[in-house]
C-alpha atoms as a PDB file:
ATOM      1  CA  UNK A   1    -292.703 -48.332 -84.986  1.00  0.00           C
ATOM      2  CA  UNK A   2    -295.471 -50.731 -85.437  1.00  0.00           C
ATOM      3  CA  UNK A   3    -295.555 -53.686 -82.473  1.00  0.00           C
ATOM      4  CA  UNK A   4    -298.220 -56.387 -84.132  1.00  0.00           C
ATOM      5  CA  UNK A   5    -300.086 -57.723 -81.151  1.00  0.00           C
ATOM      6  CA  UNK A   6    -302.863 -60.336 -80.463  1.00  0.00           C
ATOM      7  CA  UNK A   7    -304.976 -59.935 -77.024  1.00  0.00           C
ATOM      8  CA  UNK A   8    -307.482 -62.854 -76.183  1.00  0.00           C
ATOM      9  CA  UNK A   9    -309.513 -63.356 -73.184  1.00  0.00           C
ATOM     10  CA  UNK A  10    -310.607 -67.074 -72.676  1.00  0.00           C
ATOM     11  CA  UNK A  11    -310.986 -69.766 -69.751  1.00  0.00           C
ATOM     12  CA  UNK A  12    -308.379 -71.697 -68.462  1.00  0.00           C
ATOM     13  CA  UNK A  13    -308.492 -75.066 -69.575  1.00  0.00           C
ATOM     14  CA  UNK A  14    -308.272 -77.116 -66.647  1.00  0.00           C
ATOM     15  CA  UNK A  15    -309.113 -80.456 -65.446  1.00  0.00           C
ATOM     16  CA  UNK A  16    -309.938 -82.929 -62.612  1.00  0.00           C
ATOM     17  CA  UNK A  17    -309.969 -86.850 -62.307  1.00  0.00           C
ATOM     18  CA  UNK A  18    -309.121 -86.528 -66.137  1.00  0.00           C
ATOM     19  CA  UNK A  19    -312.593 -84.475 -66.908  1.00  0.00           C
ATOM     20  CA  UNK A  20    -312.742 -80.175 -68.110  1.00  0.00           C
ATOM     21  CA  UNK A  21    -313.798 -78.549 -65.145  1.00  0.00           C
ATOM     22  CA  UNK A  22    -316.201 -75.956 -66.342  1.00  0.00           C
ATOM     23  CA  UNK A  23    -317.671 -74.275 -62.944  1.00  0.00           C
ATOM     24  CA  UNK A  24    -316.140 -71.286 -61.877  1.00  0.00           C
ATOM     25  CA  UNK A  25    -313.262 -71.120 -64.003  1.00  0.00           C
ATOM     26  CA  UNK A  26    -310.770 -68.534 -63.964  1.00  0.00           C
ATOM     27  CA  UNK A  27    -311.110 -65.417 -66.798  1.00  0.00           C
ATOM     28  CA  UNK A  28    -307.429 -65.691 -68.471  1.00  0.00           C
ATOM     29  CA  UNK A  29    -305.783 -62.698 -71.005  1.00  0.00           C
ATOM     30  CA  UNK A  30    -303.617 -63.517 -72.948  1.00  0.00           C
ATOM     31  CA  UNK A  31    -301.192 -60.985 -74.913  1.00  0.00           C
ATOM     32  CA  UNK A  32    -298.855 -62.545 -78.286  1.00  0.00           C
ATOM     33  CA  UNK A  33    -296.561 -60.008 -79.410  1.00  0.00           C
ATOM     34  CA  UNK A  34    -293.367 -60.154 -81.514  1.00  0.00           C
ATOM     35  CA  UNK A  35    -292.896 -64.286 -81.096  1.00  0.00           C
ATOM     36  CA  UNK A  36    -293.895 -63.737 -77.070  1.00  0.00           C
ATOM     37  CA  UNK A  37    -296.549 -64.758 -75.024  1.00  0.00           C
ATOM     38  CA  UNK A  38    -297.443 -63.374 -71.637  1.00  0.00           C
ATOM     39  CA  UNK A  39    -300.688 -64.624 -69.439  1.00  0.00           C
ATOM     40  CA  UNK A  40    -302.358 -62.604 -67.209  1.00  0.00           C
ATOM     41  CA  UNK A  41    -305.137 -63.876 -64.423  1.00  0.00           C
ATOM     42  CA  UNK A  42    -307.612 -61.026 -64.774  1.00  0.00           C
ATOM     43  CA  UNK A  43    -309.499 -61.835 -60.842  1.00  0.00           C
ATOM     44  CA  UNK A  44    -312.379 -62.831 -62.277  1.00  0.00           C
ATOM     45  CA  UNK A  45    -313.756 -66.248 -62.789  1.00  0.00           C
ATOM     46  CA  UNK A  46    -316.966 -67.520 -64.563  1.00  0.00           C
ATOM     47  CA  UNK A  47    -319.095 -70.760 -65.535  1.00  0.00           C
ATOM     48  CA  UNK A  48    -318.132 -72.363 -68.968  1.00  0.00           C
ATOM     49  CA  UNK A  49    -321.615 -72.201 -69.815  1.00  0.00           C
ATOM     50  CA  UNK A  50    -321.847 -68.497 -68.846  1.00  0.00           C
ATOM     51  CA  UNK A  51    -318.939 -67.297 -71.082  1.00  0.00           C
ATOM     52  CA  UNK A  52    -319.393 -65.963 -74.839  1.00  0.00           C
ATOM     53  CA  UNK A  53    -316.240 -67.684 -76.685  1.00  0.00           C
ATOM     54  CA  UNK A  54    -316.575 -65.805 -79.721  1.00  0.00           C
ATOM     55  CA  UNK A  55    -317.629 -62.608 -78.066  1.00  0.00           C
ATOM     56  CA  UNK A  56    -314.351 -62.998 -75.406  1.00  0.00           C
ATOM     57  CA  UNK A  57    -316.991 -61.934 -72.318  1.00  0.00           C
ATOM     58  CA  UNK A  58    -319.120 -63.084 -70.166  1.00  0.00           C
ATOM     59  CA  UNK A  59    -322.693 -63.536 -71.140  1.00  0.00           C
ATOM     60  CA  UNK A  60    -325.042 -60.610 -70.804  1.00  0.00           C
ATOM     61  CA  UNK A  61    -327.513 -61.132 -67.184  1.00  0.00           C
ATOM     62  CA  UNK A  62    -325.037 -63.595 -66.044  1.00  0.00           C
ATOM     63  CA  UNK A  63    -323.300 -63.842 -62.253  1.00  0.00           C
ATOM     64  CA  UNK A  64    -320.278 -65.277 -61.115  1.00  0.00           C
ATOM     65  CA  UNK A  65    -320.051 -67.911 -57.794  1.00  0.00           C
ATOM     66  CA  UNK A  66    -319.359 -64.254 -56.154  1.00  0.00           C
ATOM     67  CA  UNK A  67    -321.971 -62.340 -57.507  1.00  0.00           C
ATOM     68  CA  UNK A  68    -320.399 -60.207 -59.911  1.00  0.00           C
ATOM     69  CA  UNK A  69    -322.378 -59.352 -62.535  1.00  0.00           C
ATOM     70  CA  UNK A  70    -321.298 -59.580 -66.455  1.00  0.00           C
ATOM     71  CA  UNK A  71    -321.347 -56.026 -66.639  1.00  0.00           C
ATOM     72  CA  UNK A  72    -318.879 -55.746 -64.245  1.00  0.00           C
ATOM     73  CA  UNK A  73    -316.727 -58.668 -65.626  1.00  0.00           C
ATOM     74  CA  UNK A  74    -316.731 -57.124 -69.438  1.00  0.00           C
ATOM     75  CA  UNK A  75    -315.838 -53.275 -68.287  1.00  0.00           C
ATOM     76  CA  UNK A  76    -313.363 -54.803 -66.352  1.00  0.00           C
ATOM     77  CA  UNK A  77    -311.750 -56.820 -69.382  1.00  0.00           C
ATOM     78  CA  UNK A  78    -312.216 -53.795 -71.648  1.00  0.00           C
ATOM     79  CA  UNK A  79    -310.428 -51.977 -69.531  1.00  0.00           C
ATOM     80  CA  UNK A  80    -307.464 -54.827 -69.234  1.00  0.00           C
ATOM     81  CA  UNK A  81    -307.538 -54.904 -73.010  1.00  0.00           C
ATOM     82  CA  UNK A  82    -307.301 -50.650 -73.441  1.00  0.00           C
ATOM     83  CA  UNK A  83    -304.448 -50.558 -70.776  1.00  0.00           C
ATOM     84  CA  UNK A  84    -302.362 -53.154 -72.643  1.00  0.00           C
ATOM     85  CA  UNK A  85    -302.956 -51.215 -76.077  1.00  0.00           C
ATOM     86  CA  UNK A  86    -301.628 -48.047 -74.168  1.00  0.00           C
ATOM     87  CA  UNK A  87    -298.812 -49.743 -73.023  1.00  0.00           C
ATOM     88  CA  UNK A  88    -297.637 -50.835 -76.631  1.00  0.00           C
ATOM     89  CA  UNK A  89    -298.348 -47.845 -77.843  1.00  0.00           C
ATOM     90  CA  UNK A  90    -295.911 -46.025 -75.235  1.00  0.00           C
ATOM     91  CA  UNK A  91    -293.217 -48.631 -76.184  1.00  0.00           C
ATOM     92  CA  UNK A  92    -293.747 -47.996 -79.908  1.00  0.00           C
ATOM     93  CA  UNK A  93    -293.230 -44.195 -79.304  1.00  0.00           C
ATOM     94  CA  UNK A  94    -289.851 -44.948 -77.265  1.00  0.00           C
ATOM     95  CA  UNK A  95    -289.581 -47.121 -80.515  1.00  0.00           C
ATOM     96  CA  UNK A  96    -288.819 -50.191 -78.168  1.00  0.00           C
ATOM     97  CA  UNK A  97    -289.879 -53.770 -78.237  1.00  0.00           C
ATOM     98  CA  UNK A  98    -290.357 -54.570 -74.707  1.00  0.00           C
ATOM     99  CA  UNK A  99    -289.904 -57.503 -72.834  1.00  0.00           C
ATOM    100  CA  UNK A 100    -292.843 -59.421 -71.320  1.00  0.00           C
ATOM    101  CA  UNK A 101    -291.595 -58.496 -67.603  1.00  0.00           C
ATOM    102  CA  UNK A 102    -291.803 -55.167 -68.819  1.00  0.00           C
ATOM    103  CA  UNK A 103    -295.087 -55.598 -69.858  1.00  0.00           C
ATOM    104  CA  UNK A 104    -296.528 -57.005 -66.961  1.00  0.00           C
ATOM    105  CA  UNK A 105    -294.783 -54.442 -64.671  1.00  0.00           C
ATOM    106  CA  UNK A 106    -296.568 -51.438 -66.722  1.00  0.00           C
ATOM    107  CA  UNK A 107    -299.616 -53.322 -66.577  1.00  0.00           C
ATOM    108  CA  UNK A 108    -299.361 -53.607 -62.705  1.00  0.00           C
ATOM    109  CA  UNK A 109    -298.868 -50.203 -62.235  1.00  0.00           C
ATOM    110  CA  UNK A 110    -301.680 -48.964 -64.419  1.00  0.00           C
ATOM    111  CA  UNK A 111    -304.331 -51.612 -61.972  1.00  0.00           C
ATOM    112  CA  UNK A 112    -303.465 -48.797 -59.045  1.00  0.00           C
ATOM    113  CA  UNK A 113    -305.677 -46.516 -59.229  1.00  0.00           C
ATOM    114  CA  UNK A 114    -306.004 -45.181 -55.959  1.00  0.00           C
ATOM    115  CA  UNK A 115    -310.376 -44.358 -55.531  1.00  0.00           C
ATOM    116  CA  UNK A 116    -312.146 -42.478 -52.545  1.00  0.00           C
ATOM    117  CA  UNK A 117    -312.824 -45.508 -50.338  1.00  0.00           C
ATOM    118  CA  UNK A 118    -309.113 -46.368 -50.886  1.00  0.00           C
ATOM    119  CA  UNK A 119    -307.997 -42.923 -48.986  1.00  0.00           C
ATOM    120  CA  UNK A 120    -310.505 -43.681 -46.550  1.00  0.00           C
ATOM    121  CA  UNK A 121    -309.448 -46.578 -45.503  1.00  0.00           C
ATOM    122  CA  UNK A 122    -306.085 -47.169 -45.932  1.00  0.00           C
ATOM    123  CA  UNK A 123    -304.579 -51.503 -46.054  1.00  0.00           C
ATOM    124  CA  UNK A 124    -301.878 -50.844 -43.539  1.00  0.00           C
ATOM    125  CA  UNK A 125    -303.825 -48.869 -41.123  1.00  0.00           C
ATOM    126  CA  UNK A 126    -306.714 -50.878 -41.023  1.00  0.00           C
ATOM    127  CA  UNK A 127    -304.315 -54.514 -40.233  1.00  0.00           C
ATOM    128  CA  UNK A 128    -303.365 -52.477 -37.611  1.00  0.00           C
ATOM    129  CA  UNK A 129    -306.830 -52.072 -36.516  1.00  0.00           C
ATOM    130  CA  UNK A 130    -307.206 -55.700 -36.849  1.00  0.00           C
ATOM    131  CA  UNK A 131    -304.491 -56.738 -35.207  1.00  0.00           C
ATOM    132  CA  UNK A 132    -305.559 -54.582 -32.371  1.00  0.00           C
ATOM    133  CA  UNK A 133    -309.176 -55.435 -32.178  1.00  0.00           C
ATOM    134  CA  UNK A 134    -308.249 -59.556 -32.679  1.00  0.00           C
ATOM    135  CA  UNK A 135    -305.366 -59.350 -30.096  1.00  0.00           C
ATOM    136  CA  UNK A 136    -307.760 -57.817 -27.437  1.00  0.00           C
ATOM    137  CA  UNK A 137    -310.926 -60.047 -28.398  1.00  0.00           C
ATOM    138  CA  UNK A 138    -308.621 -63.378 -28.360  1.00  0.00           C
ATOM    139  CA  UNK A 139    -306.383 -62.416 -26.000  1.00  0.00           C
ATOM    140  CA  UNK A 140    -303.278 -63.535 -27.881  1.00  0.00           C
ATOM    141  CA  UNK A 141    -300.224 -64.183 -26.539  1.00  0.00           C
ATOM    142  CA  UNK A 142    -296.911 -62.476 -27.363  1.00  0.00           C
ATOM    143  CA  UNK A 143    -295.920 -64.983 -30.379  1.00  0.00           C
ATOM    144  CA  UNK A 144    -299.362 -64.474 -32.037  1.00  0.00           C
ATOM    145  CA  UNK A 145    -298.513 -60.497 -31.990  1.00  0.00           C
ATOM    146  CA  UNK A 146    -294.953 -61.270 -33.285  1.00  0.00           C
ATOM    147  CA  UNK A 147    -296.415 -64.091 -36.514  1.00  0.00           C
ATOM    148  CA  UNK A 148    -298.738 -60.851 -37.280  1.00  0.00           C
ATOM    149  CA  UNK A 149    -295.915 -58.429 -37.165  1.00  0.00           C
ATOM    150  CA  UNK A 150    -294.064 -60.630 -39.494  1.00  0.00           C
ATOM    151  CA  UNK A 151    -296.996 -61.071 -41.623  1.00  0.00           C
ATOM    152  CA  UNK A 152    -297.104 -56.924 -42.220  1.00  0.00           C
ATOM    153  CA  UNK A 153    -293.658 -56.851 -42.829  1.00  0.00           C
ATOM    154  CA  UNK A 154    -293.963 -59.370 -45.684  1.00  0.00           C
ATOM    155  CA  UNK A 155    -296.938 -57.516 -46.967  1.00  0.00           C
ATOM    156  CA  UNK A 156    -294.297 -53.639 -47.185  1.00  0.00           C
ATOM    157  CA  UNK A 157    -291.708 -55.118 -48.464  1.00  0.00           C
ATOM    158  CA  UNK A 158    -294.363 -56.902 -51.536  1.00  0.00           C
ATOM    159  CA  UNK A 159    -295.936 -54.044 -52.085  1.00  0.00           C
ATOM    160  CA  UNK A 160    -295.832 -50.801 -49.162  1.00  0.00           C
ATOM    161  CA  UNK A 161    -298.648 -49.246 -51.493  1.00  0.00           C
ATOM    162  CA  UNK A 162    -300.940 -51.824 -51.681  1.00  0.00           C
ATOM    163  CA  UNK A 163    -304.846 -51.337 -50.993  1.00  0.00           C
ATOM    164  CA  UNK A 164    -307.930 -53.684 -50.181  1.00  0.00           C
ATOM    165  CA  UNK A 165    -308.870 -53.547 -54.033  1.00  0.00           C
ATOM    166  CA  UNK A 166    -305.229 -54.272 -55.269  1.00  0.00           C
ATOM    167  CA  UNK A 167    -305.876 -58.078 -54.167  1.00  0.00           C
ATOM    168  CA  UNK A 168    -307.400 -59.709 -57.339  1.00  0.00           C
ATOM    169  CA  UNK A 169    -306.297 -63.006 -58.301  1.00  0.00           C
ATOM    170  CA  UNK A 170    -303.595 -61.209 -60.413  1.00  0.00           C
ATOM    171  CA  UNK A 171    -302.043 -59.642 -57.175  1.00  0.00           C
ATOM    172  CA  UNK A 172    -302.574 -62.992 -55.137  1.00  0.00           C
ATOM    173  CA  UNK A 173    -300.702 -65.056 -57.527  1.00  0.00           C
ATOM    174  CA  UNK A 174    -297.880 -62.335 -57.489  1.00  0.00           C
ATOM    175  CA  UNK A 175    -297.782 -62.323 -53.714  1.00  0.00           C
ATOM    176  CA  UNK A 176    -297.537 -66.227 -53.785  1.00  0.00           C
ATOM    177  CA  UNK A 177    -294.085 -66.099 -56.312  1.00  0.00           C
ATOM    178  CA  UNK A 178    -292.962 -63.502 -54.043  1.00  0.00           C
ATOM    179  CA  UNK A 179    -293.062 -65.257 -50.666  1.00  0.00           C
ATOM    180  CA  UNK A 180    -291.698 -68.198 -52.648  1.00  0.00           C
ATOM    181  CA  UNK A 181    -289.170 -67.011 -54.987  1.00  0.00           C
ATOM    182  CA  UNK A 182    -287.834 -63.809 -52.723  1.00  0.00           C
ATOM    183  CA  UNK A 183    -288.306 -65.022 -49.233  1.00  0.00           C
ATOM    184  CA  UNK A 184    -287.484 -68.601 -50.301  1.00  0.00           C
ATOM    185  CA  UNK A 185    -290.751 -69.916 -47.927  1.00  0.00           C
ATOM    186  CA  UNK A 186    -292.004 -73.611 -48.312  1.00  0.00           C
ATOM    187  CA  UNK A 187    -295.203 -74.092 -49.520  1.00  0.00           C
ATOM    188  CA  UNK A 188    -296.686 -75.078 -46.537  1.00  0.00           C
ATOM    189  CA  UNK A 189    -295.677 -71.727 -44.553  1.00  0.00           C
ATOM    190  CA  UNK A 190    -296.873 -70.351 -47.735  1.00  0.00           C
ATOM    191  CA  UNK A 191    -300.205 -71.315 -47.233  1.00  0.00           C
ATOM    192  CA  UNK A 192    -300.104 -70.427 -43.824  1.00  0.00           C
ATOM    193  CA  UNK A 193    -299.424 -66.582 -44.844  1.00  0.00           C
ATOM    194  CA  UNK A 194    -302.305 -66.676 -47.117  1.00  0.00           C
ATOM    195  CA  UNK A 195    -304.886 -67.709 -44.202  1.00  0.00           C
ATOM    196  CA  UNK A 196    -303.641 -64.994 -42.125  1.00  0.00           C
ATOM    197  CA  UNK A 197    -303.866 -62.345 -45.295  1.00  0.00           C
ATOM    198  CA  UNK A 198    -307.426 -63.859 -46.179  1.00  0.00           C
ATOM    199  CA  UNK A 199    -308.417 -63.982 -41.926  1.00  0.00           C
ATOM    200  CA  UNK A 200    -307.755 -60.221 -42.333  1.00  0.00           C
ATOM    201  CA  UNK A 201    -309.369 -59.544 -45.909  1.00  0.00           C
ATOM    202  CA  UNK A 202    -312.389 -61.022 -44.543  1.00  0.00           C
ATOM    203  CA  UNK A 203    -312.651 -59.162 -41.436  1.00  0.00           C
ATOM    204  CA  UNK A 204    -312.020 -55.870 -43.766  1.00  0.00           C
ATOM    205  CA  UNK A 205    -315.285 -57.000 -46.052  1.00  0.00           C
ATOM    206  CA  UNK A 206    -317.253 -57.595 -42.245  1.00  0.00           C
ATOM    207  CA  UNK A 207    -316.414 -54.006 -41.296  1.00  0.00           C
ATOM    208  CA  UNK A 208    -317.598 -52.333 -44.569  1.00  0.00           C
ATOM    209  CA  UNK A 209    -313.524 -51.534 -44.902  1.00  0.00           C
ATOM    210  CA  UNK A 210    -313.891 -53.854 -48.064  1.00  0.00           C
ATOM    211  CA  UNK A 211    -316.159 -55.187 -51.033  1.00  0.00           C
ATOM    212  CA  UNK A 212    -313.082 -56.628 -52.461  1.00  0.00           C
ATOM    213  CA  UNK A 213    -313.838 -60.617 -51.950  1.00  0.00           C
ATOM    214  CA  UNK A 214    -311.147 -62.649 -54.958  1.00  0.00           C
ATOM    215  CA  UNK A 215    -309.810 -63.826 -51.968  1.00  0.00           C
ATOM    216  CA  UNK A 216    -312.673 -66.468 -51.284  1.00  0.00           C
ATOM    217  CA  UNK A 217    -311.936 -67.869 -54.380  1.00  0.00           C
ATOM    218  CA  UNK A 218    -308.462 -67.940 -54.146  1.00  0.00           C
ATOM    219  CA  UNK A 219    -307.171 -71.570 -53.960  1.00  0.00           C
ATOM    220  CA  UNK A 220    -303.792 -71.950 -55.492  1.00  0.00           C
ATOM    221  CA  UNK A 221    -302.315 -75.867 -55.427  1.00  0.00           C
ATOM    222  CA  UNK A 222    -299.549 -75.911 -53.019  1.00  0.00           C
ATOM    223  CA  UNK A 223    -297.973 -79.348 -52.805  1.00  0.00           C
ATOM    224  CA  UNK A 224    -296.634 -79.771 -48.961  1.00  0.00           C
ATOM    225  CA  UNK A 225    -294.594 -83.148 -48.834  1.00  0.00           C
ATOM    226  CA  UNK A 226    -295.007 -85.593 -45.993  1.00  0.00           C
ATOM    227  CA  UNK A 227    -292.637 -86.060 -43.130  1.00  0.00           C
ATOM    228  CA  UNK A 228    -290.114 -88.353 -43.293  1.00  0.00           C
ATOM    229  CA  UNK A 229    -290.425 -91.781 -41.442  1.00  0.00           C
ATOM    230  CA  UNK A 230    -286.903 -93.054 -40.211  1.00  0.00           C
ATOM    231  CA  UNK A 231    -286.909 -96.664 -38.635  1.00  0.00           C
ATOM    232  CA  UNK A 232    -284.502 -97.538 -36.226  1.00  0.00           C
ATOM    233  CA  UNK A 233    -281.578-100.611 -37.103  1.00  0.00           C
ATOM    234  CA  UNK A 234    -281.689-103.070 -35.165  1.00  0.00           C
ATOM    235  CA  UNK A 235    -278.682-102.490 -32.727  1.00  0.00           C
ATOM    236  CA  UNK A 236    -280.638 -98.710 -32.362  1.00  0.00           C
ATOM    237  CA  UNK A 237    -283.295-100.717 -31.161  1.00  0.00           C
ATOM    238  CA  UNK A 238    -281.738-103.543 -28.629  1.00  0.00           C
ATOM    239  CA  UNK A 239    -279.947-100.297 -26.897  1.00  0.00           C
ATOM    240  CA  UNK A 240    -283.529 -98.922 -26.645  1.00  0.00           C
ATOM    241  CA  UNK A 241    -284.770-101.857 -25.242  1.00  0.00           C
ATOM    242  CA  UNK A 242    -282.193-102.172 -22.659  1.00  0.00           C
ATOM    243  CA  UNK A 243    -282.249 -98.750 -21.398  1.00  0.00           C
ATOM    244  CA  UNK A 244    -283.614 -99.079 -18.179  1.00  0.00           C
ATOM    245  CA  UNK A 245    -286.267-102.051 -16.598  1.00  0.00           C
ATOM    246  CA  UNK A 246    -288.787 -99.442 -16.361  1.00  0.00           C
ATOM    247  CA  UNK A 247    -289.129 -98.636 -20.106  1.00  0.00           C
ATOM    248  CA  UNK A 248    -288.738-102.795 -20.779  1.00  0.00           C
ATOM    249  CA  UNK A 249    -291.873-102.927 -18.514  1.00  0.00           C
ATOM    250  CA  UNK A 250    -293.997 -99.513 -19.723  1.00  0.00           C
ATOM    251  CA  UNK A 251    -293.112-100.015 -23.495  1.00  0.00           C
ATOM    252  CA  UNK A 252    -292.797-103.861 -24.216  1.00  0.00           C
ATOM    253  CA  UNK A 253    -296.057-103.243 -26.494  1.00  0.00           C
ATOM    254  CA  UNK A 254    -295.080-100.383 -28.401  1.00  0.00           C
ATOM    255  CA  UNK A 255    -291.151-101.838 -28.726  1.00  0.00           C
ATOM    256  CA  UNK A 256    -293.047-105.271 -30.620  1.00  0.00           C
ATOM    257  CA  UNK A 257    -294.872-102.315 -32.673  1.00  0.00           C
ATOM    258  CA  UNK A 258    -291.258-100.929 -33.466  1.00  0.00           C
ATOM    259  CA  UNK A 259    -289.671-103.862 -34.071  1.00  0.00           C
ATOM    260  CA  UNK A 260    -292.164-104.870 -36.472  1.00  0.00           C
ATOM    261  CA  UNK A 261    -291.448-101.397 -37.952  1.00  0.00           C
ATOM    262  CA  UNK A 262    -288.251-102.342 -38.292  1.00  0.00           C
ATOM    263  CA  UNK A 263    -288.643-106.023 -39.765  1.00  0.00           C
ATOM    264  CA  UNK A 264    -290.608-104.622 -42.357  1.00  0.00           C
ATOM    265  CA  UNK A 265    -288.128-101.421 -43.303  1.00  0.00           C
ATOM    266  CA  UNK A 266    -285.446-104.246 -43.964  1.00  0.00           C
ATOM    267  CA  UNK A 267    -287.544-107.025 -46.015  1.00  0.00           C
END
């Protein structure tokens, strides 16, 4: 079996106030196979004018907003680009045609390579660290040591094998669908769980634990909506009002502020 397959690696085309944004734009592959399309976030992000189009890499002697080099960029894609063609090939020797969430699980699994700093310091043991070393230094109080607890529980059941260099933008993104889509989280708590995760990924790089930094760039759009206003009616407000002689006499500013509240919630 033969599965015909297309793998580009380009910027995301993205804009802002209606105009391309073209500093520090996020490295995108992109794999077409058998009428499907799957898009991958490779981590790595680049200026327009720094990127080769036609060569799909970076340009040679250029550096990222984080100081990775090109050299480091284009291995790094090569690499992304020889996993996928492994991956097809392994399907076409089942003789399968695999489905993209097949695809990007296989492709997942292949980013784990576990190295020698990894086994040295290991994610989970060093949060404990953290947590240990923060808690003492900030004296936190019992609820802080709970919202952390929680925090490393999210982190096991996402991933109980994950290490420092596992969190490219890839892996972000995933952890971001997770807490959404499995633990059904609003965006706003969301985005809380990401500044504890980053408060930790940055204390990691300050130790030497870590040279792993995607998280600094790491900005995904999470809409939060507002809180809802409710006015008071009228008779909501006259019971108010009359409630006791010392609230007519504390509050007869603020209840013309309401009332105007009001008057304008019914025009």
């Amino acid at each position: 079996m033969n599965i015909k397959r297309n793998i580009i690696f380009s910027l995301e085309s993205r804009k802002k106030n209606g105009k391309p944004i073209v500093i520090n734009v996020p490295i995108r592959m992109r794999v077409m196979y058998a009428g499907q399309r799957i898009e991958f976030t490779t981590g790595y992000r680049i200026d327009a004018a720094k990127w080769d189009e036609a060569a799909q890499r970076a340009k040679n002697g250029c550096t990222n907003k984080l100081k990775q080099n090109a050299s480091q960029i284009n291995n790094d894609l090569s690499k992304y680009y020889a996993d996928i063609q492994t991956i097809f090939k392994e399907f076409e020797i089942a003789e399968t045609i695999p489905i993209p969430r097949q695809v990007k699980t296989a492709f997942t699994e292949k980013q784990k390579g576990k190295s020698i700093a990894t086994l040295k310091h290991p994610f989970f043991e060093r949060f404990d660290d953290f947590v240990k070393e923060r808690g003492a230094k900030n004296d936190w109080t019992f609820s802080t040591y709970e919202k952390f607890a929680s925090v490393k529980n999210h982190l096991l059941a996402f991933d109980k094998d994950i290490q420092f260099n596992d969190w490219n933008e890839f892996r972000l993104t995933d952890y971001v669908n997770y807490l959404r889509a499995e633990k059904k989280m609003r965006n706003s708590t969301i985005d809380n769980q990401l500044d504890f995760l980053r408060w930790f990924l940055r204390w990691a790089v300050e130790r030497g634990y870590s040279e792993n930094r995607a998280f600094d760039a790491f900005k995904p759009k999470l809409k939060t909506t507002r809180k809802k206003v409710i006015f008071l009616t009228w008779e909501e407000l006259n019971r108010l009002r009359d409630y006791t002689p010392y609230l007519k006499a504390r509050n007869t500013l603020s209840g013309c502020g309401m009332c105007s509240c009001s008057v304008a919630s019914q025009v």
